[in-house]
N, C-alpha and C. Protein backbone atom coordinates (compact mmCIF):
# COMPACT_ATOMS: atom_id res chain seq x y z
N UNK A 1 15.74 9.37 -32.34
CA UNK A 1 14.73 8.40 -31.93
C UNK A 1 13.45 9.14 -31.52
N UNK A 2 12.27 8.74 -31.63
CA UNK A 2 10.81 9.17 -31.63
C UNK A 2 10.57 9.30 -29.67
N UNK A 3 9.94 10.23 -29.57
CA UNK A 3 9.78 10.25 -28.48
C UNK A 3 8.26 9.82 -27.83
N UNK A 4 7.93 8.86 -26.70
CA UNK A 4 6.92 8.26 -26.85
C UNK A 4 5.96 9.04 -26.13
N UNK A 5 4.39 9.28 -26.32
CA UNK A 5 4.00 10.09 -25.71
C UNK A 5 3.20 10.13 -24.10
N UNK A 6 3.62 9.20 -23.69
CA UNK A 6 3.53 9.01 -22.24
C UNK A 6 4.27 8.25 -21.20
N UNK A 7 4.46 8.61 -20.47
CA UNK A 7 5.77 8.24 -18.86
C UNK A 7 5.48 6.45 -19.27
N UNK A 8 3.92 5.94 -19.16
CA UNK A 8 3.48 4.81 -18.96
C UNK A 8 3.99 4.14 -20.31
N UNK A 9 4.01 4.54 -21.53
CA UNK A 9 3.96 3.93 -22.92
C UNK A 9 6.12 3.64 -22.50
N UNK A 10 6.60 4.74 -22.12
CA UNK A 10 7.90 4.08 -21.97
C UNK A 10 8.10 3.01 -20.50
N UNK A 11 7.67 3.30 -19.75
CA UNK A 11 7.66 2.34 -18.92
C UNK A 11 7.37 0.97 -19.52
N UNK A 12 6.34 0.79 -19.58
CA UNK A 12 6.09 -0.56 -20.27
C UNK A 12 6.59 -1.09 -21.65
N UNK A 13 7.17 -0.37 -22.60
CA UNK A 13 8.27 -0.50 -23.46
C UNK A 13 9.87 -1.18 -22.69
N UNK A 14 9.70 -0.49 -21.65
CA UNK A 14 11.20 -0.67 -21.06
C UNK A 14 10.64 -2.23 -20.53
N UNK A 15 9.52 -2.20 -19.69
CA UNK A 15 9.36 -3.76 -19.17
C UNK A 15 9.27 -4.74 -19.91
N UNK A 16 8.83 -5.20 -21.19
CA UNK A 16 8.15 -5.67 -22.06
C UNK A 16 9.45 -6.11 -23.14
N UNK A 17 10.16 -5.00 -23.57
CA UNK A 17 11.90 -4.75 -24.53
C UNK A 17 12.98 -5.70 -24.29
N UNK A 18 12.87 -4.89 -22.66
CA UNK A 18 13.82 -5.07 -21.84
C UNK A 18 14.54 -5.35 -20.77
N UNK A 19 13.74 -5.41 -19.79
CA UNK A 19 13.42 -6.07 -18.33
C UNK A 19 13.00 -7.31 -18.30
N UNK A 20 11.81 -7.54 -18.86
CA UNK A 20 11.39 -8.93 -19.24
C UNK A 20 12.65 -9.61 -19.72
N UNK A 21 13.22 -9.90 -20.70
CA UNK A 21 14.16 -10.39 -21.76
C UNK A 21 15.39 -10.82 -20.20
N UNK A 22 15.56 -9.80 -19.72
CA UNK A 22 16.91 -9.93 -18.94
C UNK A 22 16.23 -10.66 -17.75
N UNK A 23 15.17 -10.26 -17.30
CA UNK A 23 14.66 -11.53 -16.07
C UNK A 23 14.55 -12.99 -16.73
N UNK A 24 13.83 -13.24 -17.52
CA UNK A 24 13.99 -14.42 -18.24
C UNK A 24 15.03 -15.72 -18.71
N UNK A 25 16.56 -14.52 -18.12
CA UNK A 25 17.98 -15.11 -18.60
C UNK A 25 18.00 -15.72 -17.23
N UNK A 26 17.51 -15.23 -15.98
CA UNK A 26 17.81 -15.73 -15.17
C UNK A 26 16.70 -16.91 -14.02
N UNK A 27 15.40 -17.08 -15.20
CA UNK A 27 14.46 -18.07 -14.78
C UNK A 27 13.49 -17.24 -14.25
N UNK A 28 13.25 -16.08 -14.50
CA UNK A 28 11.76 -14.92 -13.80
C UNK A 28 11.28 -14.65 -15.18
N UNK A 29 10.05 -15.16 -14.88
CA UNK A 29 8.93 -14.95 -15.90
C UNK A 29 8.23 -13.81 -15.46
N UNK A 30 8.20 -12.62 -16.57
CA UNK A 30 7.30 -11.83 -15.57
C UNK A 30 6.26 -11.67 -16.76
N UNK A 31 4.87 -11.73 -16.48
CA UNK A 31 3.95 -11.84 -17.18
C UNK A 31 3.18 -11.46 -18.08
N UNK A 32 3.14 -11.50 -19.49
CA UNK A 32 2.90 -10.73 -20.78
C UNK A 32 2.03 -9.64 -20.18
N UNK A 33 1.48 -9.65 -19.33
CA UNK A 33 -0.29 -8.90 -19.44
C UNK A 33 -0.09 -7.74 -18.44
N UNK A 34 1.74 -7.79 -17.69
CA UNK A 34 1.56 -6.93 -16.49
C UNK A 34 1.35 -5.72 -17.26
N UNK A 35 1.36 -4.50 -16.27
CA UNK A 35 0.88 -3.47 -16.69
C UNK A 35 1.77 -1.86 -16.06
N UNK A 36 2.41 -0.90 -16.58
CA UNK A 36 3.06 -0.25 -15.80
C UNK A 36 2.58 0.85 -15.72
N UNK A 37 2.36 1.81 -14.29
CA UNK A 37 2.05 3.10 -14.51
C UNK A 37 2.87 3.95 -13.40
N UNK A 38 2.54 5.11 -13.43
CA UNK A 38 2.79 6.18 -12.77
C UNK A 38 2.23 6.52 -11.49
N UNK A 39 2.50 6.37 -10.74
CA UNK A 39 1.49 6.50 -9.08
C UNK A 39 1.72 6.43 -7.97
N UNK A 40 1.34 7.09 -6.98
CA UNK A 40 2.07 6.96 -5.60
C UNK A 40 1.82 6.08 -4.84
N UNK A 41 2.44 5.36 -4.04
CA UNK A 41 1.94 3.84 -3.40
C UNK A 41 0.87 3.89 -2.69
N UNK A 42 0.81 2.86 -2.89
CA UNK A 42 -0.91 2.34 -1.97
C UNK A 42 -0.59 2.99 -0.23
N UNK A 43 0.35 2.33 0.06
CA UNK A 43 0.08 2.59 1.57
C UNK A 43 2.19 2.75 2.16
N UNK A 44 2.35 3.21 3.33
CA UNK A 44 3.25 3.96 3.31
C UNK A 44 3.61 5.65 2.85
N UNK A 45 4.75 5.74 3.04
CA UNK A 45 5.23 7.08 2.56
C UNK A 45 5.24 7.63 1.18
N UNK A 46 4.69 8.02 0.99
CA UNK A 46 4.66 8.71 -0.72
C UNK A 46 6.27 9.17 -1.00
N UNK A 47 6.60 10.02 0.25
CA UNK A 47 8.43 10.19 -0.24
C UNK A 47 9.64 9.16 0.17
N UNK A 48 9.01 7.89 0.47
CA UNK A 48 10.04 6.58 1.03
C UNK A 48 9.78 5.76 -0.25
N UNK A 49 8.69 5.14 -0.58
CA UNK A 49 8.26 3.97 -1.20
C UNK A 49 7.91 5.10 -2.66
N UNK A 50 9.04 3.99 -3.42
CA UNK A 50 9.14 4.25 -5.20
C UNK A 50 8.77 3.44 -6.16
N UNK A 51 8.05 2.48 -5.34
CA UNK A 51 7.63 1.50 -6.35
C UNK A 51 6.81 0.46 -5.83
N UNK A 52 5.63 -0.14 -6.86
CA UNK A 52 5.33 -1.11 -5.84
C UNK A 52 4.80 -1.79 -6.76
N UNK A 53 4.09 -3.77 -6.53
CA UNK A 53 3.84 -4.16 -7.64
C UNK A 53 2.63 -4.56 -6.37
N UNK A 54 1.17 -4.70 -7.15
CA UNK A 54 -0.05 -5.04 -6.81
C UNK A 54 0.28 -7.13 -7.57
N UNK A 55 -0.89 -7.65 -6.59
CA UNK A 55 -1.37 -9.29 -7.21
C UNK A 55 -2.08 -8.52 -8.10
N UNK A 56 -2.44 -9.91 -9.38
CA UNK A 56 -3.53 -9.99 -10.09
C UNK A 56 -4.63 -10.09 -9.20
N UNK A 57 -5.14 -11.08 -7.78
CA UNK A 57 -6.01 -11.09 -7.02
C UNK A 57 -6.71 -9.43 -6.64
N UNK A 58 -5.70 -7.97 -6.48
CA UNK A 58 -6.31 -7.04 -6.34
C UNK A 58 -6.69 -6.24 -7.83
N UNK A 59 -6.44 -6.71 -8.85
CA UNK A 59 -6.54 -5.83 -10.38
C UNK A 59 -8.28 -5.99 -10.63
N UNK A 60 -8.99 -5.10 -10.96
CA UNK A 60 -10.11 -5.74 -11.46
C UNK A 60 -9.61 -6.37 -12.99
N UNK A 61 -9.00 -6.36 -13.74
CA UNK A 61 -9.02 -6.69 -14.85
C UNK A 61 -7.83 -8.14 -14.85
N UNK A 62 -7.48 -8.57 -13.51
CA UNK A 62 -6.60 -9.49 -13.18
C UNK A 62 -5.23 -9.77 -14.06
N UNK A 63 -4.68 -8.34 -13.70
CA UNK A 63 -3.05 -8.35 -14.15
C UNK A 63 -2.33 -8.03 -13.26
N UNK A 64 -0.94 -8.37 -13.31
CA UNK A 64 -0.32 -7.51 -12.03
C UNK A 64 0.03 -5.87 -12.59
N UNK A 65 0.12 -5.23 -11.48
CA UNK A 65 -0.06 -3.40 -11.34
C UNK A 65 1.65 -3.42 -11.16
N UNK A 66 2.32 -2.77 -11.82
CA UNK A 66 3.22 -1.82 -10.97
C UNK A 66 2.89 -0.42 -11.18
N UNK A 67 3.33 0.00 -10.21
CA UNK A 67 3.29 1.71 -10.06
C UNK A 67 5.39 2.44 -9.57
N UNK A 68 5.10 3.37 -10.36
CA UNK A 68 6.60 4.10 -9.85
C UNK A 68 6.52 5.47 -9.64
N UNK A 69 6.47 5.67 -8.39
CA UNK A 69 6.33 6.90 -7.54
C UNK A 69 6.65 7.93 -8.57
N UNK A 70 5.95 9.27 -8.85
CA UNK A 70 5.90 10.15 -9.86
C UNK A 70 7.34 11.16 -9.21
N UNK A 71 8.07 10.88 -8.05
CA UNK A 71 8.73 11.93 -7.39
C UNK A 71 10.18 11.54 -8.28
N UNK A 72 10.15 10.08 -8.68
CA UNK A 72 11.65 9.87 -9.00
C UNK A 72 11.98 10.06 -10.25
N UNK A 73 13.08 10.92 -11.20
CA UNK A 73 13.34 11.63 -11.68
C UNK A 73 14.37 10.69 -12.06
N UNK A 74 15.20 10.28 -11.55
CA UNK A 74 16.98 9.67 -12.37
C UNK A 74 15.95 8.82 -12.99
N UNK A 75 16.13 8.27 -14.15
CA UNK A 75 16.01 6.93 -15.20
C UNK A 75 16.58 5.82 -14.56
N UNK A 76 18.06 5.64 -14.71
CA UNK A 76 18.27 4.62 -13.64
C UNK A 76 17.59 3.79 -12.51
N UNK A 77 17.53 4.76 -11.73
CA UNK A 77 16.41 4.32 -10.49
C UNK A 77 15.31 4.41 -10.58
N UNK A 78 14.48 4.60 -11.46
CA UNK A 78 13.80 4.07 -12.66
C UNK A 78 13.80 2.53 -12.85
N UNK A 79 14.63 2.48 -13.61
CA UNK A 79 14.84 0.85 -14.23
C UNK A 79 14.90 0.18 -13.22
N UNK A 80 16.00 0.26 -12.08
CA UNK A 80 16.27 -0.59 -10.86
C UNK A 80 14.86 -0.58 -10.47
N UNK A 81 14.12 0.47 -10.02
CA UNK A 81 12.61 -0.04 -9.76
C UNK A 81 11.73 -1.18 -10.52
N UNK A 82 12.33 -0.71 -11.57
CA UNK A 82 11.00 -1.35 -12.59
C UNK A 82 11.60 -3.10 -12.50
N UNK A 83 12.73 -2.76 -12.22
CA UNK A 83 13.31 -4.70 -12.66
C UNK A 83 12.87 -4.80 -11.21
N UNK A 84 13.16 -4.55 -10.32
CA UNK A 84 12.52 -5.00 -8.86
C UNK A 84 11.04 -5.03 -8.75
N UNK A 85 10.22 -4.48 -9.01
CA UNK A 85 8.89 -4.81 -9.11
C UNK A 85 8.42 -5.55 -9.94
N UNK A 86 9.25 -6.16 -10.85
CA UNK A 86 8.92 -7.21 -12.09
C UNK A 86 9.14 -8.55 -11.33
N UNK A 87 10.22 -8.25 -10.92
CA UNK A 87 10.64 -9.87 -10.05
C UNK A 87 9.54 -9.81 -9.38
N UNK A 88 8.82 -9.38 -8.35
CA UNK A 88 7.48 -9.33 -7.92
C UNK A 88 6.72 -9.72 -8.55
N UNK A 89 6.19 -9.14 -9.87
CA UNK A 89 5.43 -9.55 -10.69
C UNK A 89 4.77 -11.19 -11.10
N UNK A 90 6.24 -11.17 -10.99
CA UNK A 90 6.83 -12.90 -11.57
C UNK A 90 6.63 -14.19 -10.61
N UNK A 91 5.89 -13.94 -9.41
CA UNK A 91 5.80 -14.50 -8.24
C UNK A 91 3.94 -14.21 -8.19
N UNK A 92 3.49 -13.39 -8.78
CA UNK A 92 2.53 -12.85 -8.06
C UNK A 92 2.85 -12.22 -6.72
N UNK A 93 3.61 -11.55 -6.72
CA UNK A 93 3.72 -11.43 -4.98
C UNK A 93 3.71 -11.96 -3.83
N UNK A 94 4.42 -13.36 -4.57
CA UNK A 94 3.79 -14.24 -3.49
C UNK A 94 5.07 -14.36 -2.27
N UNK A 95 6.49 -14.27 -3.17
CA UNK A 95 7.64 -14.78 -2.03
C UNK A 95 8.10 -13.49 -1.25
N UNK A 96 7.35 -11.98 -0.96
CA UNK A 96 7.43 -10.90 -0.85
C UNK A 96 9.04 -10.32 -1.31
N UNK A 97 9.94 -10.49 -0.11
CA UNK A 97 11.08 -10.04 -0.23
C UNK A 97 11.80 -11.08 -0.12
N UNK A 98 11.60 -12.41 0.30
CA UNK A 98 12.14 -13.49 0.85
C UNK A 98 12.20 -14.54 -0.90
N UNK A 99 12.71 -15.50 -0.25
CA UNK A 99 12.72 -16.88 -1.11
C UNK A 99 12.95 -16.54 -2.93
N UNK A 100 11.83 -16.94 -3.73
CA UNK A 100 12.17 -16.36 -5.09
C UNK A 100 12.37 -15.69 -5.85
N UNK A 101 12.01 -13.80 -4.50
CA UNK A 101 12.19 -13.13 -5.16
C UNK A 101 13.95 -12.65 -4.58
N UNK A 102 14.44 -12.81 -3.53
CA UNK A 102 15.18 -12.56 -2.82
C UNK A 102 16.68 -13.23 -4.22
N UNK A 103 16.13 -14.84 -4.78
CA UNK A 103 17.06 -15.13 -5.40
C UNK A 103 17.09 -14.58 -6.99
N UNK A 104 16.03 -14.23 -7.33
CA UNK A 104 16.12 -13.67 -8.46
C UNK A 104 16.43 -12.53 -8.92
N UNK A 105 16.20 -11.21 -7.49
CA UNK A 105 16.72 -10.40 -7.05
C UNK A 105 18.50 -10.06 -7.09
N UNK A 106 19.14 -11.19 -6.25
CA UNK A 106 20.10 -11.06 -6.44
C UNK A 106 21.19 -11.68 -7.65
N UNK A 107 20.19 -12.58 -8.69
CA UNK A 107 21.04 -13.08 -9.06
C UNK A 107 20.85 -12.28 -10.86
N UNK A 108 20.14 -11.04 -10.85
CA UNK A 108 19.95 -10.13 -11.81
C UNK A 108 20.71 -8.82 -11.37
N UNK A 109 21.69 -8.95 -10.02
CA UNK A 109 22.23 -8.05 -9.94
C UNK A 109 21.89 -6.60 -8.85
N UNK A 110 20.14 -6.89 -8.34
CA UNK A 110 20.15 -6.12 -7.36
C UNK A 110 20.59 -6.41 -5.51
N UNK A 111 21.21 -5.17 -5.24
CA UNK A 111 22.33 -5.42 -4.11
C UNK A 111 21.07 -4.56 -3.40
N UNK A 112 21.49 -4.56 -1.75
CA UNK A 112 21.56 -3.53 -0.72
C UNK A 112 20.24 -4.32 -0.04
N UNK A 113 19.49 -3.78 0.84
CA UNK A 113 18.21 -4.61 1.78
C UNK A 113 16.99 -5.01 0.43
N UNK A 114 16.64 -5.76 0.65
CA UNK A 114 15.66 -6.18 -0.24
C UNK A 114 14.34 -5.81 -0.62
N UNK A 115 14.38 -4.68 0.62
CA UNK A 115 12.78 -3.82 0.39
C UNK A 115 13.17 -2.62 0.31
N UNK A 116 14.41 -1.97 -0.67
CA UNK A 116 15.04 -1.12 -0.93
C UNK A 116 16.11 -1.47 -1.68
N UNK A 117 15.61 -2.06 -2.84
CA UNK A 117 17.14 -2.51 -3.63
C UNK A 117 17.76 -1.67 -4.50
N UNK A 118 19.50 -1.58 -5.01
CA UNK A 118 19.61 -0.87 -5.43
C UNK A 118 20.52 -1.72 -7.02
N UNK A 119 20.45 -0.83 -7.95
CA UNK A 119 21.84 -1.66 -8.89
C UNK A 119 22.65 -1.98 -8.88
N UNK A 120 23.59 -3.25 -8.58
CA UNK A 120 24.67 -3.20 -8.02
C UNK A 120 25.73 -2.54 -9.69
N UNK A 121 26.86 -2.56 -9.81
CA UNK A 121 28.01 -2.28 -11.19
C UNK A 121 27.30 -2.70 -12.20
N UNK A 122 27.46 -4.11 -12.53
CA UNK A 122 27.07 -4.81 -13.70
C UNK A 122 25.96 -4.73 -14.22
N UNK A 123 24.68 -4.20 -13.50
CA UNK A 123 23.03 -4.29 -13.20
C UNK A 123 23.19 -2.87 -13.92
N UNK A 124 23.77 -1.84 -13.28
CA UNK A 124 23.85 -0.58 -13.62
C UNK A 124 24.36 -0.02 -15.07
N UNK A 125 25.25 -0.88 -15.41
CA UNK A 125 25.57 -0.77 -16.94
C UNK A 125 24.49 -1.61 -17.98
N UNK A 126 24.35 -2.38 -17.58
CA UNK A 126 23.43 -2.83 -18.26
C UNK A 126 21.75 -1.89 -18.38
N UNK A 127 21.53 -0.91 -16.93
CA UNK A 127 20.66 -0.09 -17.52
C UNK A 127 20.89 0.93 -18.33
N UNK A 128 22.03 0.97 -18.24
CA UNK A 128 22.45 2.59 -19.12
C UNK A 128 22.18 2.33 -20.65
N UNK A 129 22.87 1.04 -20.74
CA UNK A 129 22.46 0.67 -22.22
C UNK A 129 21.24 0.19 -22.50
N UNK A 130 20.43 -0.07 -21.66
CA UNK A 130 18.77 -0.53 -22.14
C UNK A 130 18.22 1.17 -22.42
N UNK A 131 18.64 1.67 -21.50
CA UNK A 131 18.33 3.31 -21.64
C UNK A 131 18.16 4.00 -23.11
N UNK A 132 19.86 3.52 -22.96
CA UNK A 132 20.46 4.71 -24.26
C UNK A 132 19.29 3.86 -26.00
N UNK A 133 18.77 2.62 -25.63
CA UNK A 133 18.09 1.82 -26.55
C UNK A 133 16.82 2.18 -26.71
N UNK A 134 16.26 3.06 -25.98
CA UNK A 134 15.29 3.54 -25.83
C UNK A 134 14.74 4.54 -26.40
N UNK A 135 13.11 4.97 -26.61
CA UNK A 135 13.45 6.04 -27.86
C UNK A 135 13.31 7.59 -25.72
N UNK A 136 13.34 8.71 -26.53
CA UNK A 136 13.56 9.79 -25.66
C UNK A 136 12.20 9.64 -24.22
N UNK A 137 12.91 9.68 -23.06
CA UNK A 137 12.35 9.39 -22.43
C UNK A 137 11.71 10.98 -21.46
N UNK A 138 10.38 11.58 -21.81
CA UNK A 138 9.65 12.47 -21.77
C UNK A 138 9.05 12.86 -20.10
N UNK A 139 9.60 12.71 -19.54
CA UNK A 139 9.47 12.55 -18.14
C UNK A 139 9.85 13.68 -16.81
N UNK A 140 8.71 14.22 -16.21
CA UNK A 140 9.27 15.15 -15.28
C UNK A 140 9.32 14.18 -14.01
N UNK A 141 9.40 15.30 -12.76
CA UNK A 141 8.83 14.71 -11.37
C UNK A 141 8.03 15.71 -10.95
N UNK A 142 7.22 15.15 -9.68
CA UNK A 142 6.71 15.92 -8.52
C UNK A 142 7.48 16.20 -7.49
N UNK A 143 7.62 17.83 -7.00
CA UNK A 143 8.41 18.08 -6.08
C UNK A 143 7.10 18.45 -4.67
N UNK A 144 7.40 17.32 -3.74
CA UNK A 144 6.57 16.94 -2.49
C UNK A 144 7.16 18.31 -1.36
N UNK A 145 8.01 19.11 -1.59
CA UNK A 145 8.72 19.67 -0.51
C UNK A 145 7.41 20.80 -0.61
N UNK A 146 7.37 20.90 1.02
CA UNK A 146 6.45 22.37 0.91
C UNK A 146 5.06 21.67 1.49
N UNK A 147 4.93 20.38 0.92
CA UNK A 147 3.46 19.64 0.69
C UNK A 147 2.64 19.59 2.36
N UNK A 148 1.76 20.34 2.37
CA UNK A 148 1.25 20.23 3.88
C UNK A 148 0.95 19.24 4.11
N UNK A 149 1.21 18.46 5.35
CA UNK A 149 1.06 16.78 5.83
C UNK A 149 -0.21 16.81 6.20
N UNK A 150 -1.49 15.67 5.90
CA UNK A 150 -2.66 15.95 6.56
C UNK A 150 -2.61 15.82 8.00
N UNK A 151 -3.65 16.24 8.28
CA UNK A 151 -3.83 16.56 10.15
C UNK A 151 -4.07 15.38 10.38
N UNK A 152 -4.31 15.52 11.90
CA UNK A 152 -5.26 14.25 12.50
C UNK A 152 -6.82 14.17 12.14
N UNK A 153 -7.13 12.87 11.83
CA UNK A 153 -8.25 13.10 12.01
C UNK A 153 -9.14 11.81 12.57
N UNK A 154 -8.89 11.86 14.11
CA UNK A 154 -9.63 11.29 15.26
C UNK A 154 -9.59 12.75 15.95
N UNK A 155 -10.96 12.82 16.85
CA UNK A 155 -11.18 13.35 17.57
C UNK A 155 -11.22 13.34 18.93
N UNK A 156 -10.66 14.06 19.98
CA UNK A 156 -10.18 14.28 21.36
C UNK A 156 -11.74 13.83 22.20
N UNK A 157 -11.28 13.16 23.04
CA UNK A 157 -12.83 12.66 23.84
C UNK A 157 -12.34 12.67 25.52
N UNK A 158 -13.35 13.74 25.94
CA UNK A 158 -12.04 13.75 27.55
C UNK A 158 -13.67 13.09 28.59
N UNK A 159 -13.15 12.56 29.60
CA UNK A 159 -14.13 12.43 30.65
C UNK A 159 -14.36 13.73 31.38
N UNK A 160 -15.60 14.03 31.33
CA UNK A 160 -15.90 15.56 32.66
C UNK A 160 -15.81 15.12 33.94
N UNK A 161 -15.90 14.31 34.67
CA UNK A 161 -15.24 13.78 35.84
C UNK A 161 -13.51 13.46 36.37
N UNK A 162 -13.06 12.66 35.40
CA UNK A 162 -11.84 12.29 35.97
C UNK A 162 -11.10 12.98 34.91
N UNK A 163 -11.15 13.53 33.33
CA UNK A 163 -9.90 14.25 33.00
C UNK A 163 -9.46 13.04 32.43
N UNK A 164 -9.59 11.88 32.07
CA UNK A 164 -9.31 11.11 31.15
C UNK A 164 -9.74 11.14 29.82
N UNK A 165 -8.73 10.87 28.89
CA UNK A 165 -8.84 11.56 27.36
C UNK A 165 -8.42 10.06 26.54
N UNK A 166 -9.08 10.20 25.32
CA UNK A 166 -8.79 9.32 24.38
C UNK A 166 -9.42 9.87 23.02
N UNK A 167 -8.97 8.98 22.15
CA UNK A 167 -8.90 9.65 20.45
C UNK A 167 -10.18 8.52 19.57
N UNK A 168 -11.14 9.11 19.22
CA UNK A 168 -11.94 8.23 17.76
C UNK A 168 -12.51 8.87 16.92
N UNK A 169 -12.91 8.82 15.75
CA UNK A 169 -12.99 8.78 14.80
C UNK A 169 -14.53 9.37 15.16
N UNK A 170 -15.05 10.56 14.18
CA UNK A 170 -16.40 10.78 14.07
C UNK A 170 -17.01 10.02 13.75
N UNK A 171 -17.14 8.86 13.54
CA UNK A 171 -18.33 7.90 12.85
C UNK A 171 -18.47 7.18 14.55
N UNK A 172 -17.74 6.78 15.15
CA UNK A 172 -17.89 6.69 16.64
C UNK A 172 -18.08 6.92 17.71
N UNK A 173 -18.47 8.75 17.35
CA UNK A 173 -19.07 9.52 18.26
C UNK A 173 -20.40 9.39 17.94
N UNK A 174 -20.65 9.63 16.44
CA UNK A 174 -22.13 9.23 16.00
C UNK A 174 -22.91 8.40 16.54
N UNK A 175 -22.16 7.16 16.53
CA UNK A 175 -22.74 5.87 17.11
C UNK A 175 -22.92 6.14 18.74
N UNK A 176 -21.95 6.67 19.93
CA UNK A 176 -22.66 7.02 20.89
C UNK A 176 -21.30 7.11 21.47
N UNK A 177 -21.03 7.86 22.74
CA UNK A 177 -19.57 8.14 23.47
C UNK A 177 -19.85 6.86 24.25
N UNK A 178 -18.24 6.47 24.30
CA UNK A 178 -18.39 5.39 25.92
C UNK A 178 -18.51 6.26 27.26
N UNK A 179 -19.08 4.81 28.13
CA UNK A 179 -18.73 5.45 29.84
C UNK A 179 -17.44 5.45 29.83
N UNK A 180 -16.67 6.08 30.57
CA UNK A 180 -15.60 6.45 31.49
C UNK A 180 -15.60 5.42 31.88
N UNK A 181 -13.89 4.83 32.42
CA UNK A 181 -13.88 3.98 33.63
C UNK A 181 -14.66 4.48 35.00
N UNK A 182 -14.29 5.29 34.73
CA UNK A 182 -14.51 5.92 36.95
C UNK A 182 -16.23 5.76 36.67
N UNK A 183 -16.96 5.83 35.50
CA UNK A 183 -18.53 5.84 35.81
C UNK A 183 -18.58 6.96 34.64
N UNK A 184 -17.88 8.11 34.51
CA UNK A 184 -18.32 9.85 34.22
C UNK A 184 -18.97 9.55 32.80
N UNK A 185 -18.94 10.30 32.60
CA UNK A 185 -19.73 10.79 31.03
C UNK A 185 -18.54 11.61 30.27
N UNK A 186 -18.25 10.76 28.81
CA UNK A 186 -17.21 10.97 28.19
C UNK A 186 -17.66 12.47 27.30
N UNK A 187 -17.27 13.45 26.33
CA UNK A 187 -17.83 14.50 25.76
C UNK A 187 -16.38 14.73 24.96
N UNK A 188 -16.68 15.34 23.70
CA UNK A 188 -16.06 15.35 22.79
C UNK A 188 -15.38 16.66 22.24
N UNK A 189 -14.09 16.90 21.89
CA UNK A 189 -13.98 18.05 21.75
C UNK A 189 -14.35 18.85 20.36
């Protein structure tokens, strides 16, 4: 089988093939126009959160986004992502973890907390064989270990009178230090 030449061209092959088709058996429409890529989540942990699906309301080109964290490596958990962010899709994001996606969720087979789902048996065979249907899937990861965490960045603000300290942001020193409770004059480190 031909191997496709980008992470994204099989992703969205797999959504479009095969994900779609099997949400559909169970009443989740997920939407011709979504779109799949490679990327680390918007907000949260880059090494917790593996997936995420954006509204059309945030797309400029008004489709829904998924993204699948570049760190995850099994195929499998892979797919389990990709069918879990489709059910998303299929809502607009609207029932988050709760209500339509919660039932469509479980009734395609994903088990465990709902903002962390996993394949349950039946879900899981069924990816192996959407897999093995697939042409060669060309795919590394990013290894995060090692990765220096950024610093802080608010800045230390102590009172020269009383020794009282608090944290803001340089654009707020710019603008001007507060008084101190006690009266003092705040100064920045």
């Amino acid at each position: 089988m031909a191997t496709l030449k980008t992470r994204e061209e099989w992703l969205n092959k797999m959504l479009h093939a095969h994900v779609a088709p099997l949400l559909k058996q169970h009443g989740c429409i997920v939407p011709k126009d979504c779109k799949v890529s490679v990327g680390f989540p918007g907000g949260g942990s880059a090494r917790k959160r593996i997936g995420e699906c954006w509204p059309r309301s945030r797309s400029s080109i008004k489709v829904n986004e998924i993204f699948i964290n570049p760190i995850v490596v099994d195929q499998k958990v892979i797919v389990a992502t990709l069918i879990h962010e489709a059910i998303h899709a299929a809502d607009d994001c609207k029932s988050g973890h709760k209500g339509a996606f919660f039932r469509a969720a479980k009734a395609v087979g994903l088990e465990g907390k709902m903002t962390a789902t996993h394949a349950g048996e039946e879900l899981a065979n069924w990816i192996t064989a959407a897999i093995a249907k697939m042409p060669v899937f060309a795919y590394g990861s990013l290894d995060l270990t090692g990765r220096k965490k950024q610093g802080i960045r608010q800045r230390k603000v102590i009172c020269v009178d009383c020794g009282y300290t608090l944290r803001t942001t340089q654009k707020w020193i710019d603008v001007g230090l507060p008084t101190c409770c006690c009266g003092g004059h705040m100064g920045a480190c």
